[in-house]
PDB file of N, CA and C in Angstrom:
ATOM      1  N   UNK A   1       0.836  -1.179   0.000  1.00  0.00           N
ATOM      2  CA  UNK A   1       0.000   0.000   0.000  1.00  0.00           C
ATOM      3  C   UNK A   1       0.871   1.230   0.000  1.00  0.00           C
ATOM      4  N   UNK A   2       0.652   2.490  -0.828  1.00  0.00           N
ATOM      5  CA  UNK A   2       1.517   3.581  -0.830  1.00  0.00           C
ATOM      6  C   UNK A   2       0.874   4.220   0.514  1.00  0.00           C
ATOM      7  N   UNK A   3       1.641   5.496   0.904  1.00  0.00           N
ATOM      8  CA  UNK A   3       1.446   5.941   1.950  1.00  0.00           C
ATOM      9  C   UNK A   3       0.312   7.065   1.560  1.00  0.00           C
ATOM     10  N   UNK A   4      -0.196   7.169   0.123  1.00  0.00           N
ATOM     11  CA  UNK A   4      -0.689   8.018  -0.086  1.00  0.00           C
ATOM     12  C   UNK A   4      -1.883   7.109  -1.395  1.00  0.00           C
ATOM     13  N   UNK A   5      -1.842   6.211  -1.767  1.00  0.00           N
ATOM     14  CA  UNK A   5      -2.578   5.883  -2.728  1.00  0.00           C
ATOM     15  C   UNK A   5      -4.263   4.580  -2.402  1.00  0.00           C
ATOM     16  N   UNK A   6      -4.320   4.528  -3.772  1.00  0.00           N
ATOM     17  CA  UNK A   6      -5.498   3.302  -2.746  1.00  0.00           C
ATOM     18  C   UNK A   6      -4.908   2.316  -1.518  1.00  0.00           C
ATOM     19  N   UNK A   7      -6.263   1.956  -0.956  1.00  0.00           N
ATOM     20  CA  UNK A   7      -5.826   0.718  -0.260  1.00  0.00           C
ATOM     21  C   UNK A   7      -6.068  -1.105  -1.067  1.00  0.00           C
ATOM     22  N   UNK A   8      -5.269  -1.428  -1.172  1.00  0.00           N
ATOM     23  CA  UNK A   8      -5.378  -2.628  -1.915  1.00  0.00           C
ATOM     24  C   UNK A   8      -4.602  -3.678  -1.498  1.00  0.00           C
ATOM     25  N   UNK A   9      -4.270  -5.304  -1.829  1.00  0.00           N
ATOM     26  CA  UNK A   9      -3.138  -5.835  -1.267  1.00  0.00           C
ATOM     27  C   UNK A   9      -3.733  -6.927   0.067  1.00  0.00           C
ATOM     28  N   UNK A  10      -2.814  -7.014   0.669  1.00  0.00           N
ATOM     29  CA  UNK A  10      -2.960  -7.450   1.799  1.00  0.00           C
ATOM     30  C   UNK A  10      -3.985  -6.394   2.549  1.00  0.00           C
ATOM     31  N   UNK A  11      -3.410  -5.569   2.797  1.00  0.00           N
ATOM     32  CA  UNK A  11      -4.796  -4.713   3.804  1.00  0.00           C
ATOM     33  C   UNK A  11      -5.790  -4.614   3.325  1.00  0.00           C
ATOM     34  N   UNK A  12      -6.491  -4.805   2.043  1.00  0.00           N
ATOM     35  CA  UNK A  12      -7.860  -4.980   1.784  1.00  0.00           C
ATOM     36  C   UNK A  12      -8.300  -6.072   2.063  1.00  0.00           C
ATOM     37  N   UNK A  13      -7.738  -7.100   2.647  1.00  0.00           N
ATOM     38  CA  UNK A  13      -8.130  -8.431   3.342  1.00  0.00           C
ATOM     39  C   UNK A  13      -8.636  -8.090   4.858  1.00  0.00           C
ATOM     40  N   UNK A  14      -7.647  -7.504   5.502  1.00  0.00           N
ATOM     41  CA  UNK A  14      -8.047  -6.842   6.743  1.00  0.00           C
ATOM     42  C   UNK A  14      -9.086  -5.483   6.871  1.00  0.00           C
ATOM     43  N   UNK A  15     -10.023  -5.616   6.762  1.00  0.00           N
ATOM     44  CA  UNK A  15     -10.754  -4.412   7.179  1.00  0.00           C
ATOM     45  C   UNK A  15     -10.178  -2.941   7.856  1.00  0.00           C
ATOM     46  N   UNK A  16      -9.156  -3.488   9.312  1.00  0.00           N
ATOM     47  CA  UNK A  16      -8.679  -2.423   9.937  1.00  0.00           C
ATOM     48  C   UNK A  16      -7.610  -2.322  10.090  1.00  0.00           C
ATOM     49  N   UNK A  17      -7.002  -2.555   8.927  1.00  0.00           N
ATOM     50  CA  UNK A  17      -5.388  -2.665   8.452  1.00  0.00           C
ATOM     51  C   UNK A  17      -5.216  -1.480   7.882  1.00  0.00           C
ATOM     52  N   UNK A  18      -6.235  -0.484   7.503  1.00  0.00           N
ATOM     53  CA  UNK A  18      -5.697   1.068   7.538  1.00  0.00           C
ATOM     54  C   UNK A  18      -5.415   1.707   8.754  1.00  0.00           C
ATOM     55  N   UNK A  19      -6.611   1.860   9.508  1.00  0.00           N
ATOM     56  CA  UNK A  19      -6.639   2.454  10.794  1.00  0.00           C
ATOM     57  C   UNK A  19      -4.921   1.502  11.743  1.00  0.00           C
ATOM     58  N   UNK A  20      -4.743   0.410  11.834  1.00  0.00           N
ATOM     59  CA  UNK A  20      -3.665  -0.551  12.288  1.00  0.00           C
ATOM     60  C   UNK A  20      -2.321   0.134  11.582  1.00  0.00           C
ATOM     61  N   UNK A  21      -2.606   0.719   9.984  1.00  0.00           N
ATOM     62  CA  UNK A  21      -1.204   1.542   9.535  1.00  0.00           C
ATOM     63  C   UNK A  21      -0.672   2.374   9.986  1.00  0.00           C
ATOM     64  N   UNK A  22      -2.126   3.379   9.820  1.00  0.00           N
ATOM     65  CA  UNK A  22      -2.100   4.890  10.161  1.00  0.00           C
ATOM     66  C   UNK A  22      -1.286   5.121  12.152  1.00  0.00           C
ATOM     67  N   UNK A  23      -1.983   4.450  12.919  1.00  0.00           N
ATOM     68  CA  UNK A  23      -2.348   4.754  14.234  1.00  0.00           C
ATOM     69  C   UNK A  23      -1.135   4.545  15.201  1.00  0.00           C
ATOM     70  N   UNK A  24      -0.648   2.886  14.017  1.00  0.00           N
ATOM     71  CA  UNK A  24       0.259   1.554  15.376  1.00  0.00           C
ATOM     72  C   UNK A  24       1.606   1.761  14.450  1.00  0.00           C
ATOM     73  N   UNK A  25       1.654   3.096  13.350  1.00  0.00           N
ATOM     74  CA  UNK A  25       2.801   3.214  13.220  1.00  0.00           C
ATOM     75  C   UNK A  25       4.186   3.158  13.839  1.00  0.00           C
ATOM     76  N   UNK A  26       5.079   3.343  13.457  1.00  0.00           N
ATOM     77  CA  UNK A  26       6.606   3.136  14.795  1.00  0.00           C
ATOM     78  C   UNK A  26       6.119   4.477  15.310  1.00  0.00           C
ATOM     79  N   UNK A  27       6.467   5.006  16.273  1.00  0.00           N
ATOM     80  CA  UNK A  27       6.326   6.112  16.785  1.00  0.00           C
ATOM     81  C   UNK A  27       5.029   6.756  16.878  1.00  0.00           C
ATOM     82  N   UNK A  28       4.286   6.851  16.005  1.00  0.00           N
ATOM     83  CA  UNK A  28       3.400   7.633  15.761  1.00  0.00           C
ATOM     84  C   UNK A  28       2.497   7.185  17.724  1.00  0.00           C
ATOM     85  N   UNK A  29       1.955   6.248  18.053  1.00  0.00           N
ATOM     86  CA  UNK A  29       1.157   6.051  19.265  1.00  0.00           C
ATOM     87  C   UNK A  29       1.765   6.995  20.404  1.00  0.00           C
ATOM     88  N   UNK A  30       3.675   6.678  20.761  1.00  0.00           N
ATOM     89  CA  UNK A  30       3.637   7.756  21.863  1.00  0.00           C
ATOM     90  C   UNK A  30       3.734   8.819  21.657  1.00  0.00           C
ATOM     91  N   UNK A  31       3.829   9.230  20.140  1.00  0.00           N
ATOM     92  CA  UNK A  31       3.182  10.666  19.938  1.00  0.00           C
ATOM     93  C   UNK A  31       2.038  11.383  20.519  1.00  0.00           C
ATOM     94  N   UNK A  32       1.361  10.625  19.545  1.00  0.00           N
ATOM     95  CA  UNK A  32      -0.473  10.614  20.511  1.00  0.00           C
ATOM     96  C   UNK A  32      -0.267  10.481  21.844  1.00  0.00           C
ATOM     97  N   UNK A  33       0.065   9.638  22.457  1.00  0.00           N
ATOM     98  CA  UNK A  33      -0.243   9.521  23.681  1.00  0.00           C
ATOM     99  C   UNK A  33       0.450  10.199  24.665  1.00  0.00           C
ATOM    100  N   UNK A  34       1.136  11.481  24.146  1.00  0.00           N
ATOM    101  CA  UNK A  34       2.359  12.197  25.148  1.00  0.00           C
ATOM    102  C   UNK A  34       1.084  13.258  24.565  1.00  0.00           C
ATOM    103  N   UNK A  35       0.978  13.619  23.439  1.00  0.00           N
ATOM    104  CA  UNK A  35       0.635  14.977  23.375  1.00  0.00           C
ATOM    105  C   UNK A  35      -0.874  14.731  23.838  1.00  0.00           C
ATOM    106  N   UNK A  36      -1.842  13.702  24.418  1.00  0.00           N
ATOM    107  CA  UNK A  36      -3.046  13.860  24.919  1.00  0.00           C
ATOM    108  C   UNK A  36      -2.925  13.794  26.373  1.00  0.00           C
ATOM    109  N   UNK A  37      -2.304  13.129  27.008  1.00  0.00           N
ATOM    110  CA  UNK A  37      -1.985  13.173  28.136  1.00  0.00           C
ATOM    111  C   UNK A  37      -0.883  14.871  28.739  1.00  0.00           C
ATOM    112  N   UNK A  38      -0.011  15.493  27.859  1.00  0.00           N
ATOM    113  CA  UNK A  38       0.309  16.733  28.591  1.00  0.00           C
ATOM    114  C   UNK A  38       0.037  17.861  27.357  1.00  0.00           C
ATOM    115  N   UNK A  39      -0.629  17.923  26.662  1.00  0.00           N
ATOM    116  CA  UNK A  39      -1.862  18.813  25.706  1.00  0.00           C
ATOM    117  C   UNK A  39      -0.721  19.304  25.246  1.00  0.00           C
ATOM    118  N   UNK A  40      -0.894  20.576  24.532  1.00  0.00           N
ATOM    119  CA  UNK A  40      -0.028  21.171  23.575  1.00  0.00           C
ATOM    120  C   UNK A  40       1.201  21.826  24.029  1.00  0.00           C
ATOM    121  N   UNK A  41       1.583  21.193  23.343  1.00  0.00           N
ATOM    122  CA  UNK A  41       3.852  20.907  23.409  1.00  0.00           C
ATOM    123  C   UNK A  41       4.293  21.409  22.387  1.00  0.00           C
ATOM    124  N   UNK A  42       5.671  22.384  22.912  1.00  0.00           N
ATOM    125  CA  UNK A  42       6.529  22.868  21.723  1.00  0.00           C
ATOM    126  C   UNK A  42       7.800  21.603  21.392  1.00  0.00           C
ATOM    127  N   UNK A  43       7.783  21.628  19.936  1.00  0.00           N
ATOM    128  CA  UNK A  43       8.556  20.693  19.362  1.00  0.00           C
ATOM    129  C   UNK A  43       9.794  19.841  20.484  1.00  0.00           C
ATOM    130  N   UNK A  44      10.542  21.035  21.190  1.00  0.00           N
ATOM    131  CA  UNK A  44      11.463  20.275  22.168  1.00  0.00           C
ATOM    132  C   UNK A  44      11.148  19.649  23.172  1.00  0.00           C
ATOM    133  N   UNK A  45       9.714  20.149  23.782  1.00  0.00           N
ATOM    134  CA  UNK A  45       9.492  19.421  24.586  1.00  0.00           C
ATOM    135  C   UNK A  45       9.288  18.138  24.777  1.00  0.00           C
ATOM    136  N   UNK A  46       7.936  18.054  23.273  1.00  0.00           N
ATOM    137  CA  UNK A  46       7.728  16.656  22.716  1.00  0.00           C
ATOM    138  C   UNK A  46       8.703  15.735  22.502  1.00  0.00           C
ATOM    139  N   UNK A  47      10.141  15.878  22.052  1.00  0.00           N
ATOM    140  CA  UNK A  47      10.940  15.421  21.731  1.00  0.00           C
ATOM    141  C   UNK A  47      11.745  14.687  23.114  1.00  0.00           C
ATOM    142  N   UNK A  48      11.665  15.568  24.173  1.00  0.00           N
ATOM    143  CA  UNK A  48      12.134  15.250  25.299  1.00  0.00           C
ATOM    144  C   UNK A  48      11.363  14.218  25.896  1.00  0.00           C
ATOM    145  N   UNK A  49       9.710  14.867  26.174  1.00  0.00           N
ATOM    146  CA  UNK A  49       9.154  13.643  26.232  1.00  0.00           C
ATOM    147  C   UNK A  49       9.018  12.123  26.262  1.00  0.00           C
ATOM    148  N   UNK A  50       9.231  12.138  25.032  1.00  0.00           N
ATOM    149  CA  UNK A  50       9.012  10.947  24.097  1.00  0.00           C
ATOM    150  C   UNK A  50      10.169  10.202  24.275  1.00  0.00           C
ATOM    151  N   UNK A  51      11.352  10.372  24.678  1.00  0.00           N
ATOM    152  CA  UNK A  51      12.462   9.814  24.524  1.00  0.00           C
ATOM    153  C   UNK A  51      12.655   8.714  23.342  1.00  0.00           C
ATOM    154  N   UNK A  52      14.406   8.903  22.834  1.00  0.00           N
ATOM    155  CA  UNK A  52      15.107   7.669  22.023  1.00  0.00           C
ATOM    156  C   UNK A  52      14.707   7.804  20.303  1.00  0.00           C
ATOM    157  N   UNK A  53      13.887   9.030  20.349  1.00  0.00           N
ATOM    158  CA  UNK A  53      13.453   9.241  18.731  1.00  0.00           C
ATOM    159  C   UNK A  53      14.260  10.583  18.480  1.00  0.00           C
ATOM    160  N   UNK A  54      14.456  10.443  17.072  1.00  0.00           N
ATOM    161  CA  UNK A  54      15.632  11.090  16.689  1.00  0.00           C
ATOM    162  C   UNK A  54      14.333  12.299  15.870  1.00  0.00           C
ATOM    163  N   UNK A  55      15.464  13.823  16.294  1.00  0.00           N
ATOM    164  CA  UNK A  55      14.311  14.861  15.930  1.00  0.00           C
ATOM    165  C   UNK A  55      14.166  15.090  14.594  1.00  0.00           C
ATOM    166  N   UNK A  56      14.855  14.528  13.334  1.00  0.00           N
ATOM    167  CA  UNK A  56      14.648  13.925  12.359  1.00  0.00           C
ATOM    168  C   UNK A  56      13.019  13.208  12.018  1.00  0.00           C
ATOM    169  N   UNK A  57      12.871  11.749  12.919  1.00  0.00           N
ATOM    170  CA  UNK A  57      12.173  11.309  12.575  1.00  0.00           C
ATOM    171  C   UNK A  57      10.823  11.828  12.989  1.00  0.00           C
ATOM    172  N   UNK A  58      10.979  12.233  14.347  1.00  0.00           N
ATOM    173  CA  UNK A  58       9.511  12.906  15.056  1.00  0.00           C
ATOM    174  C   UNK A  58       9.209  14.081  14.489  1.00  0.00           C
ATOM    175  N   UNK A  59      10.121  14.198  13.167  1.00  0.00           N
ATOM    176  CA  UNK A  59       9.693  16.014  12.333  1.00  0.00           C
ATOM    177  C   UNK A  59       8.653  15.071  11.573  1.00  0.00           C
ATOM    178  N   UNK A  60       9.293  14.180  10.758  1.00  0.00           N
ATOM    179  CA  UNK A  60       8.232  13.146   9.876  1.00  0.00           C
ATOM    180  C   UNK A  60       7.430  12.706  10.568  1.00  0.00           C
ATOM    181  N   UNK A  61       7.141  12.216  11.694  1.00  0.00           N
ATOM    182  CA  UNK A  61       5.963  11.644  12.040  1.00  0.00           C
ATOM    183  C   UNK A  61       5.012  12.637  12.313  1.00  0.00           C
ATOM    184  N   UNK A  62       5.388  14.054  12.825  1.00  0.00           N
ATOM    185  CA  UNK A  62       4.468  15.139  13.307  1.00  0.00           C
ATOM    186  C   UNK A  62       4.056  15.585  11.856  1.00  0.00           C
ATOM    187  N   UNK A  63       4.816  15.572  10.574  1.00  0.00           N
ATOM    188  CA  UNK A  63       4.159  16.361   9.589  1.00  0.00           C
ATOM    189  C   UNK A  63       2.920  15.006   8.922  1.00  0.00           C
ATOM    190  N   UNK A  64       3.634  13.558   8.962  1.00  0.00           N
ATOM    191  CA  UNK A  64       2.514  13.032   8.591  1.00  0.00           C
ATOM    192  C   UNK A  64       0.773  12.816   9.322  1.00  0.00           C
ATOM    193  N   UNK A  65       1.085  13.094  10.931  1.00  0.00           N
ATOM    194  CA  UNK A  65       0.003  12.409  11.623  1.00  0.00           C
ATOM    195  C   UNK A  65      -0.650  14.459  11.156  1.00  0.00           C
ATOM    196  N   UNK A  66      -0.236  15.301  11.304  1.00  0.00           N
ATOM    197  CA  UNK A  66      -0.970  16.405  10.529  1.00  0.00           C
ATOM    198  C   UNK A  66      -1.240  16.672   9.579  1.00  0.00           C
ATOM    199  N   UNK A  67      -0.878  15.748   8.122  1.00  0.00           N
ATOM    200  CA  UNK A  67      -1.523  15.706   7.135  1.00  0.00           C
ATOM    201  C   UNK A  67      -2.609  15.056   7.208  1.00  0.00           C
ATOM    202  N   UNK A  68      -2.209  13.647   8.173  1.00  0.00           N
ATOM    203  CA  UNK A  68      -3.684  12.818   8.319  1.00  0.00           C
ATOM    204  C   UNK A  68      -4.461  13.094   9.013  1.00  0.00           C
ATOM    205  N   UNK A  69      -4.480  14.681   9.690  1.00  0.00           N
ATOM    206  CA  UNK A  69      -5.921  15.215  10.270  1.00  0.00           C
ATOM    207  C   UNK A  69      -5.485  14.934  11.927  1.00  0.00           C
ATOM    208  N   UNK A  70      -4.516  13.890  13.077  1.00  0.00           N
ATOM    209  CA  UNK A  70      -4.408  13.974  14.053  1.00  0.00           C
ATOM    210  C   UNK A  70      -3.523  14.608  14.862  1.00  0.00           C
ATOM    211  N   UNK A  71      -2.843  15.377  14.374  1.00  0.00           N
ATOM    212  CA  UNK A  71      -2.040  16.944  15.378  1.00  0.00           C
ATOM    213  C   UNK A  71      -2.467  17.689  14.369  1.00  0.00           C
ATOM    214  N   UNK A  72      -2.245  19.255  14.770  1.00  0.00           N
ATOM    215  CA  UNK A  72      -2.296  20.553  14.903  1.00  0.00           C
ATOM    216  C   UNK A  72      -1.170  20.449  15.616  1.00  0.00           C
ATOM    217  N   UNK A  73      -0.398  21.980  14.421  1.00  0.00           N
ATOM    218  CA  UNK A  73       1.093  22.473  14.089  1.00  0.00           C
ATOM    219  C   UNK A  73       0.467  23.425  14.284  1.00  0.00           C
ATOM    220  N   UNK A  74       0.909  24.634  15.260  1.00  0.00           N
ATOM    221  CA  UNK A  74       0.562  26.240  15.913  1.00  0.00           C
ATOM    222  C   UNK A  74       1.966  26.661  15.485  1.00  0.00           C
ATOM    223  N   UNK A  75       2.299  27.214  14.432  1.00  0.00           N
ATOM    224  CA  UNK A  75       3.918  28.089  13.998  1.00  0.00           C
ATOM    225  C   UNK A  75       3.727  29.311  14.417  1.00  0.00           C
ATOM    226  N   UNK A  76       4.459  30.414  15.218  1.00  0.00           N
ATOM    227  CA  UNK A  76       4.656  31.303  15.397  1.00  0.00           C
ATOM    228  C   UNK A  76       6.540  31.575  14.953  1.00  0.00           C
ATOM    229  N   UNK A  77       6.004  33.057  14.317  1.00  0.00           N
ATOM    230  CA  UNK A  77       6.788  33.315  13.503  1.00  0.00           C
ATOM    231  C   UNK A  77       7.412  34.166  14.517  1.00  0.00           C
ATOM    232  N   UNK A  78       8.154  34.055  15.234  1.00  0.00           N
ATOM    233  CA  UNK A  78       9.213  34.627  16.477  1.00  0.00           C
ATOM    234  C   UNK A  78      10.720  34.326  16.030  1.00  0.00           C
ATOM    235  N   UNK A  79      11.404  35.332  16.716  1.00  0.00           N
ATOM    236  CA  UNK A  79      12.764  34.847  16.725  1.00  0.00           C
ATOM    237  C   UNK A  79      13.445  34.408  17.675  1.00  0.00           C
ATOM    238  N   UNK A  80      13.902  33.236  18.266  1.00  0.00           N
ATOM    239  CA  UNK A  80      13.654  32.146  17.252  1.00  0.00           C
ATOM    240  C   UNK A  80      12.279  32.086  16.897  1.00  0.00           C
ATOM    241  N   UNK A  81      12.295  31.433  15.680  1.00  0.00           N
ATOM    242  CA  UNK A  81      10.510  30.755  15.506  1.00  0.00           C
ATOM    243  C   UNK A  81      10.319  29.280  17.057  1.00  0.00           C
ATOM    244  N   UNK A  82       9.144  29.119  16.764  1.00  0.00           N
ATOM    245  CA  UNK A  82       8.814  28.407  17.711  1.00  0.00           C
ATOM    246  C   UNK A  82       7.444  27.460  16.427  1.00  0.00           C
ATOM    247  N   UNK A  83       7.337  26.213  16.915  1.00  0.00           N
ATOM    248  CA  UNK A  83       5.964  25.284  16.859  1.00  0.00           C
ATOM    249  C   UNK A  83       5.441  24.712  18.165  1.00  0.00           C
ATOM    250  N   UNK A  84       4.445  24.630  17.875  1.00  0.00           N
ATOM    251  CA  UNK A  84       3.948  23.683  19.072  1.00  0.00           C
ATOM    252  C   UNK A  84       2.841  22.902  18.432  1.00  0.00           C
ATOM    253  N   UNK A  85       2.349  21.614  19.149  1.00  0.00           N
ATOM    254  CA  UNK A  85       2.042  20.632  18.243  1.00  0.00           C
ATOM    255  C   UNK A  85       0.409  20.207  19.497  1.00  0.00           C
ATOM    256  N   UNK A  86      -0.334  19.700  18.787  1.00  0.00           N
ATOM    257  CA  UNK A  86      -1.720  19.363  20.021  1.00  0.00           C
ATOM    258  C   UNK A  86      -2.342  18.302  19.317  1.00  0.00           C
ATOM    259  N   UNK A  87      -3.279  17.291  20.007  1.00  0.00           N
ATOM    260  CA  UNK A  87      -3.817  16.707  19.105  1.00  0.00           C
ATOM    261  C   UNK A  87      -5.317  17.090  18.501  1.00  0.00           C
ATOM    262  N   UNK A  88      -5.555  16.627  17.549  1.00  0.00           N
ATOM    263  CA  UNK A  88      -7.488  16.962  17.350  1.00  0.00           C
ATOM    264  C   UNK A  88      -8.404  15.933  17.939  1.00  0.00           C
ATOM    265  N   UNK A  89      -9.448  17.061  17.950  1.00  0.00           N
ATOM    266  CA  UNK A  89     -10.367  15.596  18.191  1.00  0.00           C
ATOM    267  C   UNK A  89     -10.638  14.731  17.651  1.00  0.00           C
ATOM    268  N   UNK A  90      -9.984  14.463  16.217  1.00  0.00           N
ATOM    269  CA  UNK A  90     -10.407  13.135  15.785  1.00  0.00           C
ATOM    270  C   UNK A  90      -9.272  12.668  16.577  1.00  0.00           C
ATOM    271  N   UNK A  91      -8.231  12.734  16.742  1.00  0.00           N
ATOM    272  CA  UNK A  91      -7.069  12.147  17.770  1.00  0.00           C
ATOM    273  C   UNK A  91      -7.514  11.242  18.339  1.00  0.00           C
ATOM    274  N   UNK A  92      -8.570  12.323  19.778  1.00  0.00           N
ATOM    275  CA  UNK A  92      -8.633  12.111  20.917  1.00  0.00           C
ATOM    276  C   UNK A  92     -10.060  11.355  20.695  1.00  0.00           C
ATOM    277  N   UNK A  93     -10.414  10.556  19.307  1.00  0.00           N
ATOM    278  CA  UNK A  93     -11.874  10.245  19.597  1.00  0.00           C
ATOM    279  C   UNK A  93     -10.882   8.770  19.641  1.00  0.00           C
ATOM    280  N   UNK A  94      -9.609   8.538  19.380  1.00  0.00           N
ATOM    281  CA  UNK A  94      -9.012   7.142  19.742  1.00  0.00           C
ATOM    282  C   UNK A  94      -8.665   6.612  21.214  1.00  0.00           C
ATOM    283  N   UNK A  95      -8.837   7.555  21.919  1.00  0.00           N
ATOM    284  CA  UNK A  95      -9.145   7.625  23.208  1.00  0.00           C
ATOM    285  C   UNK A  95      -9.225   6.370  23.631  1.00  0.00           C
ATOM    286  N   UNK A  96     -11.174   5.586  23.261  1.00  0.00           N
ATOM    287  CA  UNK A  96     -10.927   4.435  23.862  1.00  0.00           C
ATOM    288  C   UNK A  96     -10.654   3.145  23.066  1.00  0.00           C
ATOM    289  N   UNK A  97      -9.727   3.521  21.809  1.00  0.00           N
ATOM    290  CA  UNK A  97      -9.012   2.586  21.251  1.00  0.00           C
ATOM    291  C   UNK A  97      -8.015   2.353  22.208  1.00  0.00           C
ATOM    292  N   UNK A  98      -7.265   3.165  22.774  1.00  0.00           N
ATOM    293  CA  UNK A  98      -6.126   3.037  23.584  1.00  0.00           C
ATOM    294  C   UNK A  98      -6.616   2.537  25.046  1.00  0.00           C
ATOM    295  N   UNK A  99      -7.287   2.911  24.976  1.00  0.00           N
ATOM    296  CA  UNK A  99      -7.965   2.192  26.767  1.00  0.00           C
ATOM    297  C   UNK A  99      -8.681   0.779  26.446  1.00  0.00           C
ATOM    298  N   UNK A 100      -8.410   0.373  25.539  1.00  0.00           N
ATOM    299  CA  UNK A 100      -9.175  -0.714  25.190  1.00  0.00           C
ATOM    300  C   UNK A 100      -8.108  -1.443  25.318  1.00  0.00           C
ATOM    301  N   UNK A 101      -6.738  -1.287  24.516  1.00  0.00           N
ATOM    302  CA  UNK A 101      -5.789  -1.892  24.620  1.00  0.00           C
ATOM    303  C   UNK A 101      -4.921  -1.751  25.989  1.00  0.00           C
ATOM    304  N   UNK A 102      -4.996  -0.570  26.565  1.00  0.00           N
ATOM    305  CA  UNK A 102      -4.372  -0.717  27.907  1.00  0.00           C
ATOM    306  C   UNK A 102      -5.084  -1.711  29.034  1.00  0.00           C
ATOM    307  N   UNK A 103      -6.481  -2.107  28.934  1.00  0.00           N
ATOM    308  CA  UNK A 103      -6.763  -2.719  29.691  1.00  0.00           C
ATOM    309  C   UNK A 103      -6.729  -4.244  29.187  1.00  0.00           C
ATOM    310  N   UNK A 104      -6.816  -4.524  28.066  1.00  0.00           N
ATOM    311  CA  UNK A 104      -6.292  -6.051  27.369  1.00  0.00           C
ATOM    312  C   UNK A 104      -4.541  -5.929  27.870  1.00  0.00           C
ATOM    313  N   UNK A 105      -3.766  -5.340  27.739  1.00  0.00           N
ATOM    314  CA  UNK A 105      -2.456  -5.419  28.343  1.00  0.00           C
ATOM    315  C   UNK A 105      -2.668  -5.409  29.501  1.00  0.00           C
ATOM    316  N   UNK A 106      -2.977  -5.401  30.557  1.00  0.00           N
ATOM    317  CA  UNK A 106      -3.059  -5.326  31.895  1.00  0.00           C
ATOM    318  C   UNK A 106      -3.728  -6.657  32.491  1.00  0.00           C
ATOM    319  N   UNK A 107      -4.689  -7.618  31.625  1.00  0.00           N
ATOM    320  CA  UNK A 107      -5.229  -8.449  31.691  1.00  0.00           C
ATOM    321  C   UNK A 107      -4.046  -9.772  31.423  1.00  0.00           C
ATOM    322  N   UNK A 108      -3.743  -9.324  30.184  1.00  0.00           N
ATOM    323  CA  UNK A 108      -3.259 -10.655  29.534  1.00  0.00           C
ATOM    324  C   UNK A 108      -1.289 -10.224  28.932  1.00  0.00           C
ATOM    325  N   UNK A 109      -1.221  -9.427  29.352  1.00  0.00           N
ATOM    326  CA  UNK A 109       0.787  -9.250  29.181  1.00  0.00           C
ATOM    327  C   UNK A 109       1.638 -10.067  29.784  1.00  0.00           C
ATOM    328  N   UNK A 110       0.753 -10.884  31.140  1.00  0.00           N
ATOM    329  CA  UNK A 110       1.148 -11.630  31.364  1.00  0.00           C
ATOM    330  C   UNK A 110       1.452 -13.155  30.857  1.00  0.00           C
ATOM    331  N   UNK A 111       0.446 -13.616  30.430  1.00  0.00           N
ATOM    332  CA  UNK A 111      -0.214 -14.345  29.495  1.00  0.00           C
ATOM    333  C   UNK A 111       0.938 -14.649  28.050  1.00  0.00           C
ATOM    334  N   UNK A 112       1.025 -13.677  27.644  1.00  0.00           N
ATOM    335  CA  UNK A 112       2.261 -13.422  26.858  1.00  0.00           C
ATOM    336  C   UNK A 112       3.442 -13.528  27.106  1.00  0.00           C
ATOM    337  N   UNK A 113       4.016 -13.098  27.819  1.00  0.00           N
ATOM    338  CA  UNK A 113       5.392 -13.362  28.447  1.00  0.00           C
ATOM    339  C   UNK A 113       5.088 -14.716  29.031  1.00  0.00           C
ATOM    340  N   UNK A 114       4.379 -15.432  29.765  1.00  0.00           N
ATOM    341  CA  UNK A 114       4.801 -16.956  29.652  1.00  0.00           C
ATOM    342  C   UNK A 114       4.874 -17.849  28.743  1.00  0.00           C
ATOM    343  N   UNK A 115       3.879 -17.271  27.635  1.00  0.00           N
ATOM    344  CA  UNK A 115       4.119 -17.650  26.664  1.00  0.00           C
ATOM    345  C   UNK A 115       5.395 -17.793  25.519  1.00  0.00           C
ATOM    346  N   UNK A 116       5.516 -16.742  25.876  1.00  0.00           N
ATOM    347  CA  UNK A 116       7.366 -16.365  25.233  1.00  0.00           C
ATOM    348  C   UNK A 116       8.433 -17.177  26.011  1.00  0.00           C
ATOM    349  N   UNK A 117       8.210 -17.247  27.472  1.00  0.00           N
ATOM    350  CA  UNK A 117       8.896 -17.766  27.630  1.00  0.00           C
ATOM    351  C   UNK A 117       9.280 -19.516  27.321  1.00  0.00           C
ATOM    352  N   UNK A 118       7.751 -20.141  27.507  1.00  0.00           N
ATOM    353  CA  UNK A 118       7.605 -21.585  27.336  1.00  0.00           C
ATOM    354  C   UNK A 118       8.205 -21.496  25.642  1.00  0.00           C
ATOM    355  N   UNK A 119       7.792 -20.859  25.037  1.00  0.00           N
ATOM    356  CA  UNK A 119       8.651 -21.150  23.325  1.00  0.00           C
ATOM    357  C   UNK A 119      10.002 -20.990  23.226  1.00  0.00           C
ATOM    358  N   UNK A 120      10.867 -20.268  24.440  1.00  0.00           N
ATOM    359  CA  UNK A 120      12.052 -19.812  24.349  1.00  0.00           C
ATOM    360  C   UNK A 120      13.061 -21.430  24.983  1.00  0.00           C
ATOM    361  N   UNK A 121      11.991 -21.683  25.747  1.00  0.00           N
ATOM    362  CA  UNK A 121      12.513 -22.864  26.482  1.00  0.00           C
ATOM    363  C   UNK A 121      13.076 -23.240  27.920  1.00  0.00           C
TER     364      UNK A 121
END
């Protein structure tokens, strides 16, 4: 699938293998989930935040998840310039996508790791 073209392929087999692209990207979740939990952040902060992502890549992930409609980029033209980044409400309507999965991890992570472990040996 292009990052920009139809959906076809394998993910047209999966129903929610767009939303699973878009959302559970590398980085892209503790994006979301730093900037809904401490609301609108200037670029360094986010970066600090988030730790271990290079400000390279969190430039690309902030310009794509704002093309796809989930941050808002606030540029003020100061010297220095400054951004600061927030999410939208379509963001925050993933809300209880993420609480859905935090409470399946809290249930069953365990579950998993014995599992890993019995295959490891």
């Amino acid at each position: 699938m292009s990052d920009d073209g139809p959906i076809d392929g394998p993910i047209a087999a999966c129903p929610i293998g767009p939303v699973v692209d878009l959302v559970f990207r590398r980085w892209t979740t503790p994006i979301l989930l730093t900037l809904h939990r401490d609301g609108r952040l200037r670029f360094v902060e986010l970066h600090r935040r988030i730790g271990g992502i290079t400000a390279k890549v969190l430039t690309e992930r902030l310009r794509r998840l704002e093309r796809d409609g989930l941050v808002t980029r606030h540029y003020f033209a100061e010297v220095p310039p400054r951004a600061e980044y927030e999410i939208t409400e379509l963001a925050r309507s993933l809300g209880p996508v993420f609480a859905t999965l935090a409470a399946w991890q809290a249930e069953h992570l365990s579950e998993v790791e014995k599992a890993r472990r019995g295959f490891e040996g």
